[in-house]
Protein backbone atom coordinates (compact mmCIF):
# COMPACT_ATOMS: atom_id res chain seq x y z
CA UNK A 1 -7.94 -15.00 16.98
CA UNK A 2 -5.50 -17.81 17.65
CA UNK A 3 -6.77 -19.91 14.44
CA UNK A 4 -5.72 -16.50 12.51
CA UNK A 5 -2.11 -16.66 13.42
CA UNK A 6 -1.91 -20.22 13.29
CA UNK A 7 -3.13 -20.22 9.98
CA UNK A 8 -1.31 -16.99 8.88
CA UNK A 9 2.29 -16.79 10.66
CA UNK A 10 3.63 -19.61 8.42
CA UNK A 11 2.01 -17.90 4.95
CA UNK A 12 3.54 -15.16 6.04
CA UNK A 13 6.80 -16.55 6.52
CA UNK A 14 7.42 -17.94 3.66
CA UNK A 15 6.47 -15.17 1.76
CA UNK A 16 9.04 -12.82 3.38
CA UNK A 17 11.63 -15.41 2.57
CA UNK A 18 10.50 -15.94 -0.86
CA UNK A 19 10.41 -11.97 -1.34
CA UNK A 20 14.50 -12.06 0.04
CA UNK A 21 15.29 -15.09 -2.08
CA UNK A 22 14.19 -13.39 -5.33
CA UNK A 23 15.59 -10.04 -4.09
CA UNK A 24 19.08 -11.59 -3.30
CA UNK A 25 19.01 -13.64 -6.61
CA UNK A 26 18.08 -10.24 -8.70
CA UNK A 27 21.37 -8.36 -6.80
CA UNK A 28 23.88 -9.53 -4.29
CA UNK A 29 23.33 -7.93 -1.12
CA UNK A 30 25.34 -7.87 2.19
CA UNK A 31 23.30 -9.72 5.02
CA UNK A 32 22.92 -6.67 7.17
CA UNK A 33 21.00 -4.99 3.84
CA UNK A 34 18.74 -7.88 3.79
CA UNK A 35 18.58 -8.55 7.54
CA UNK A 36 17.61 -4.75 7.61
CA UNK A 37 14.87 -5.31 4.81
CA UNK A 38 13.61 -8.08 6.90
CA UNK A 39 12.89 -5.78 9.95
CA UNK A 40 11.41 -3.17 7.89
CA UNK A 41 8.97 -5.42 6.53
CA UNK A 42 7.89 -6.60 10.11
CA UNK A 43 7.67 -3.37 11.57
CA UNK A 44 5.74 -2.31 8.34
CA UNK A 45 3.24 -5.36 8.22
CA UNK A 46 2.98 -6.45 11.90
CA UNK A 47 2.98 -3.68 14.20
């Protein structure tokens, strides 16, 4: 089970920030929009 989020937590990582990069490039957002996307995509995927 460790292995899994070693392997995992940094895949997953990046493709959070690459999903905020493209969304910020598409629109400008405040950073409380995109800090708040952030935490719905945690609580959505993780717990």
């Amino acid at each position: 089970m460790d292995q899994e989020i070693i392997i995992f937590a940094p895949i997953f990582a990046v493709l959070i920030g690459f999903m905020v990069y493209k969304i910020s490039k598409k629109r400008k957002r405040s950073a409380k929009s995109i800090y708040k996307l952030i935490d719905d995509l945690e609580k959505k995927y993780i717990y």
